[in-house]
N, C-alpha and C. Protein backbone atom coordinates (compact mmCIF):
# COMPACT_ATOMS: atom_id res chain seq x y z
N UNK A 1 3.02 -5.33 -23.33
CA UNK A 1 4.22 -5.17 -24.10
C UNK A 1 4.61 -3.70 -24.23
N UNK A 2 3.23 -2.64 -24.41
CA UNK A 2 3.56 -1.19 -24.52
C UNK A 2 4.86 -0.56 -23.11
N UNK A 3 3.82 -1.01 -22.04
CA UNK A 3 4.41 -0.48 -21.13
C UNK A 3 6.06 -1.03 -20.76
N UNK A 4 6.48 -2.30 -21.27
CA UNK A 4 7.49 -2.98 -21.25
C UNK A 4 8.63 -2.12 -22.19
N UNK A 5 8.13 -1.63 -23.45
CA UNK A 5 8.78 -0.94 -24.24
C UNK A 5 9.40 0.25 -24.08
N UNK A 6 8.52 0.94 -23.30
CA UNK A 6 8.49 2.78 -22.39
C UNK A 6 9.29 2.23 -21.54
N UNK A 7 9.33 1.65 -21.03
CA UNK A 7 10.20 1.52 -19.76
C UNK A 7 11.48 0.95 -20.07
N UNK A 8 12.02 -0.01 -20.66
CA UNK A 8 13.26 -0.04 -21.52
C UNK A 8 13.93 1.00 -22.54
N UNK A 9 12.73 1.99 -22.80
CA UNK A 9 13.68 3.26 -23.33
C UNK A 9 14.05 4.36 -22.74
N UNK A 10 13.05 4.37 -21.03
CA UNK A 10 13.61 5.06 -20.54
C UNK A 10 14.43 4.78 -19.97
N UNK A 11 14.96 3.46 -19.32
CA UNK A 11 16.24 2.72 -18.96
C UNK A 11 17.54 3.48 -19.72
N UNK A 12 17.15 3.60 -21.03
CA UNK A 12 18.23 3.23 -22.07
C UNK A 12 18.58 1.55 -22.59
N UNK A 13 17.90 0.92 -22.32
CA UNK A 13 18.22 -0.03 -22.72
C UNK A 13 18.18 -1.01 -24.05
N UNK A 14 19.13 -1.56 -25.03
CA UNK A 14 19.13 -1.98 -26.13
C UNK A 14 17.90 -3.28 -26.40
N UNK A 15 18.42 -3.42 -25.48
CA UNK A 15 17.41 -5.50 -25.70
C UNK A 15 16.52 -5.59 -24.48
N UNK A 16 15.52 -6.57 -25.12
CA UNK A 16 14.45 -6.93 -23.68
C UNK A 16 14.14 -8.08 -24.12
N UNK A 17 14.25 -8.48 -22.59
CA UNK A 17 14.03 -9.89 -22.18
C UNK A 17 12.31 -10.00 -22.79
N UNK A 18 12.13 -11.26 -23.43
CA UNK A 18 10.90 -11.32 -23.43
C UNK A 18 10.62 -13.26 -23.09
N UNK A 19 9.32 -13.34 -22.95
CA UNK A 19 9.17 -14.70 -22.72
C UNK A 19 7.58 -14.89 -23.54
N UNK A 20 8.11 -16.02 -24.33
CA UNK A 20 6.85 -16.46 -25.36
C UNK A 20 6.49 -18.24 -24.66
N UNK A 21 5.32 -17.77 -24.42
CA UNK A 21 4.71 -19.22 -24.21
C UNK A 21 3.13 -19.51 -24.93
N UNK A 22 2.53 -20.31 -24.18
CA UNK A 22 1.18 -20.09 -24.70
C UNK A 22 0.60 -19.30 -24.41
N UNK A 23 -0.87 -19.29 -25.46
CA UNK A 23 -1.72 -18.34 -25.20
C UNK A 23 -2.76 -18.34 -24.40
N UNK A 24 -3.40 -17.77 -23.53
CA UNK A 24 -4.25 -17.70 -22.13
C UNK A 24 -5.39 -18.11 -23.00
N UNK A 25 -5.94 -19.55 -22.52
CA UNK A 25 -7.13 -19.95 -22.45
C UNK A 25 -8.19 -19.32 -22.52
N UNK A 26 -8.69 -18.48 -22.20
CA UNK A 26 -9.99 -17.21 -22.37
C UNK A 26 -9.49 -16.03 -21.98
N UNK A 27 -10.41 -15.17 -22.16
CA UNK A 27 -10.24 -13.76 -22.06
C UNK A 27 -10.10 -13.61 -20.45
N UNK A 28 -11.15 -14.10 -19.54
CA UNK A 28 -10.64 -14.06 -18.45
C UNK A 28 -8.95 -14.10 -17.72
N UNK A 29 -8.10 -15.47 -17.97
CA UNK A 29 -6.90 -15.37 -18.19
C UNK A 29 -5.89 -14.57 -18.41
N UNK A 30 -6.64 -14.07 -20.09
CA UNK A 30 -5.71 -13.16 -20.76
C UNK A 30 -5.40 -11.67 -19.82
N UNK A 31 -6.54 -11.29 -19.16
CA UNK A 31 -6.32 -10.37 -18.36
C UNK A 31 -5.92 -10.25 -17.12
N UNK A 32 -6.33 -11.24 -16.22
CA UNK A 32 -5.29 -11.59 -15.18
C UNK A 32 -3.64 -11.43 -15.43
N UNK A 33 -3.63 -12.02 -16.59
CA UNK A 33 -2.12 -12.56 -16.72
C UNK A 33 -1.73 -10.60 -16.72
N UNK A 34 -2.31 -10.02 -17.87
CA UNK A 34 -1.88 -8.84 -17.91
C UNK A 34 -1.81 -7.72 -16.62
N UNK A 35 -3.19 -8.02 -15.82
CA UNK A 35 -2.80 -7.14 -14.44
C UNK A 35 -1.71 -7.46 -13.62
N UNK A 36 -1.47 -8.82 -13.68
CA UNK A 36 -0.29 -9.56 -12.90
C UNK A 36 0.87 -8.78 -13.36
N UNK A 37 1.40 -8.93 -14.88
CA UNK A 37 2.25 -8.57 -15.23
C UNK A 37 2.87 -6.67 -15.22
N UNK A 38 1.30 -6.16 -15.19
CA UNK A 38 1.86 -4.63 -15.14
C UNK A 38 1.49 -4.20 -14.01
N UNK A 39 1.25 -4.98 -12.80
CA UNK A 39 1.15 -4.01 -11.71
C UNK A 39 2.60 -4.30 -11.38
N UNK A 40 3.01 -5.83 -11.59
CA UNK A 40 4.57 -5.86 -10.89
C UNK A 40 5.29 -5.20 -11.72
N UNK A 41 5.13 -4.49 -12.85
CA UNK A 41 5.85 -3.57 -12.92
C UNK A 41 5.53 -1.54 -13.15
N UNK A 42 4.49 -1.89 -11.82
CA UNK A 42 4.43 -0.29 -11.47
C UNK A 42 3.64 0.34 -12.90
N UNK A 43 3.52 -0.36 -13.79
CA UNK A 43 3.43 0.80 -15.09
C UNK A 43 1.65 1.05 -15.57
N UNK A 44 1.01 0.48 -14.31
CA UNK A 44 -0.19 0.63 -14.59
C UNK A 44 -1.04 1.85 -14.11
N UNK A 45 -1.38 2.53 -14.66
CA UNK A 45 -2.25 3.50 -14.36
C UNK A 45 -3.34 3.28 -13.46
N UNK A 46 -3.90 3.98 -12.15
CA UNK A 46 -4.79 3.76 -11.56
C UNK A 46 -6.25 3.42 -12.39
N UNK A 47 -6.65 4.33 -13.12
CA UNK A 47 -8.04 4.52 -14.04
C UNK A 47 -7.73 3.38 -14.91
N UNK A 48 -6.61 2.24 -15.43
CA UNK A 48 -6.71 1.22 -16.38
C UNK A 48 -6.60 0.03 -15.30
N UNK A 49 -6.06 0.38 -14.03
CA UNK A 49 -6.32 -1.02 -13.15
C UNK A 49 -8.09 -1.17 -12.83
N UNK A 50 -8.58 0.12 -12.21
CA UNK A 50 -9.69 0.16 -12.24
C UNK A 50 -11.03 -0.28 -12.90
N UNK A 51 -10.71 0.30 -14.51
CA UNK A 51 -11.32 -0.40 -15.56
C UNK A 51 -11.21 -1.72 -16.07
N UNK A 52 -9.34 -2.70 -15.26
CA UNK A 52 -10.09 -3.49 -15.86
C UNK A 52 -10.16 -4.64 -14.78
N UNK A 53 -10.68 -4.21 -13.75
CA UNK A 53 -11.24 -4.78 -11.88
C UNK A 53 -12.73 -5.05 -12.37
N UNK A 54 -12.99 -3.59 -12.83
CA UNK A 54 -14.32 -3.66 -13.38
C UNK A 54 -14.97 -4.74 -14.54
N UNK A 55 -14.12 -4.79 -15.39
CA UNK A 55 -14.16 -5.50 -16.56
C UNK A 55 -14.40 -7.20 -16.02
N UNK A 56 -13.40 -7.52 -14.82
CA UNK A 56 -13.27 -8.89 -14.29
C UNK A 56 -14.63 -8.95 -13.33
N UNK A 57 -14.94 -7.51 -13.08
CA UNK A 57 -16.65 -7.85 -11.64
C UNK A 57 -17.83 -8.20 -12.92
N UNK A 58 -17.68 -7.41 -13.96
CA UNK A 58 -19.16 -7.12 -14.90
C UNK A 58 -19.05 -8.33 -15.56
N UNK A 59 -18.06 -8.90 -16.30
CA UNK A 59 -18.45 -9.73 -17.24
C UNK A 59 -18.05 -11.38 -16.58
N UNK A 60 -17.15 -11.47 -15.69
CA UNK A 60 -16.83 -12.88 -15.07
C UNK A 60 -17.30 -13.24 -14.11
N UNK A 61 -18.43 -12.12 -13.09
CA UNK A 61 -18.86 -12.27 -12.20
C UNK A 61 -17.85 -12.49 -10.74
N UNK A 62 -16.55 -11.93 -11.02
CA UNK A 62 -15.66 -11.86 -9.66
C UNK A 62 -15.96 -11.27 -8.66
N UNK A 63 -16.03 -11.21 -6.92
CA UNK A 63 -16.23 -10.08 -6.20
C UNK A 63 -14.73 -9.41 -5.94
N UNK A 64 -14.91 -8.03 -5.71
CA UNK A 64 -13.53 -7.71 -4.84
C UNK A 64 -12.62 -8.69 -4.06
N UNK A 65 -13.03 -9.64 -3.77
CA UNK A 65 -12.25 -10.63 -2.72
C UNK A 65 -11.38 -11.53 -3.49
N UNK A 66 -12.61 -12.40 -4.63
CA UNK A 66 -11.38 -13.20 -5.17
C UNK A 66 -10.57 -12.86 -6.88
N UNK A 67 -10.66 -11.50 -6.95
CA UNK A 67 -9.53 -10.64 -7.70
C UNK A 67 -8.49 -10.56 -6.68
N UNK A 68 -8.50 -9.80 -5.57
CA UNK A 68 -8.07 -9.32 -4.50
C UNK A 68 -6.68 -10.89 -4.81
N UNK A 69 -7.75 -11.86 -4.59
CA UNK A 69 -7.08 -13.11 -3.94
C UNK A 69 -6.15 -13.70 -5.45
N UNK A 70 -6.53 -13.34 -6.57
CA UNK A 70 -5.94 -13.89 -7.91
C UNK A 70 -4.89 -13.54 -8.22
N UNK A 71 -4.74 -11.97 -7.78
CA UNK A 71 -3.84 -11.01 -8.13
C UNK A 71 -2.48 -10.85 -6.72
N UNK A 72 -2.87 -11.66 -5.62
CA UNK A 72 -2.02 -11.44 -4.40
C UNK A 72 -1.91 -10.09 -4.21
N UNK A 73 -3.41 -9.30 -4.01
CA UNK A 73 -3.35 -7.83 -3.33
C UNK A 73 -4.13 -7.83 -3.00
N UNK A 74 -4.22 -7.19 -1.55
CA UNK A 74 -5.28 -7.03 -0.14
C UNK A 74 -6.30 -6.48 -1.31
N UNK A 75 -7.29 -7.11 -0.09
CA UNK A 75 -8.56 -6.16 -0.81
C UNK A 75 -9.08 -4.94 -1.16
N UNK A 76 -8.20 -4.14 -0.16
CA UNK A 76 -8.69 -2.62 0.23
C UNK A 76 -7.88 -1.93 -1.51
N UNK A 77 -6.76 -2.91 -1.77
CA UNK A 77 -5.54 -2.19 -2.95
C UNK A 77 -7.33 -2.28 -3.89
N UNK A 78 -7.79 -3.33 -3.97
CA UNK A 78 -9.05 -3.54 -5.38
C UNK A 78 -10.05 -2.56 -4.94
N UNK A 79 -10.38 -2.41 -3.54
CA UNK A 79 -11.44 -1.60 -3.53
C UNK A 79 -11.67 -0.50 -3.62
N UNK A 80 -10.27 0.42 -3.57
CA UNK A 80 -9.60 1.85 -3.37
C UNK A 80 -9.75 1.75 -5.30
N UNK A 81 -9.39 1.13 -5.63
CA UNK A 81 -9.69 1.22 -7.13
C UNK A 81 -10.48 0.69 -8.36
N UNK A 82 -11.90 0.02 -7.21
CA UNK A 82 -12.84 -0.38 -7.93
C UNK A 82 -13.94 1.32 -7.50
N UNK A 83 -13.46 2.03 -6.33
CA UNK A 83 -14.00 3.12 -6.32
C UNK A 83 -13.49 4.54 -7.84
N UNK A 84 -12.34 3.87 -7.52
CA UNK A 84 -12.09 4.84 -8.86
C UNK A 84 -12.58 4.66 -10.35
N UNK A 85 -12.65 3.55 -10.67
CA UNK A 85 -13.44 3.03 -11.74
C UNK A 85 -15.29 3.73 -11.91
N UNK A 86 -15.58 3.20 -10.75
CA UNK A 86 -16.92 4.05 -10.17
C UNK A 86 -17.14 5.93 -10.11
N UNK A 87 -15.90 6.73 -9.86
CA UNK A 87 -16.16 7.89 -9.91
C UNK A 87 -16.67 8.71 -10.93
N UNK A 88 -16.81 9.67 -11.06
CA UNK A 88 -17.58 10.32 -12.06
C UNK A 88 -16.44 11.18 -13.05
């Protein structure tokens, strides 16, 4: 929603579309839904996609492949930034 907000004020824009439905079944979900939603709109930071690639390998047991495959982005897009997650 943050990044939805920044970006409608830098538009200039008065009103935003929003869409209320249910709430994502587990935490797993809940975050998919959210990478889905802010990579298609550009507003995600490399180091917060990273962290939370990571978040989906450590605690849900995902590999690079089927994030890769959840999110409809090649693998190399997850692995170029499961390395960044990894850097020092």
């Amino acid at each position: 929603g943050a990044t939805r907000i920044r970006s409608m004020k830098k538009r200039g824009d008065e009103f935003i579309d929003i869409y209320v439905g249910r709430p994502p079944k587990d935490e797993k979900q809940r975050i998919m839904g959210q990478l889905i939603e802010n990579l298609q709109q550009s507003g995600l930071k490399p180091l917060a996609t990273a962290l939370a690639f990571e978040k989906l390998k450590g605690e849900f047991n995902m590999t690079g492949e089927e994030i890769a495959r959840s999110l409809g982005k090649p693998t190399a897009f997850v692995s170029k930034h499961m390395r960044i997650g990894a850097a020092p």
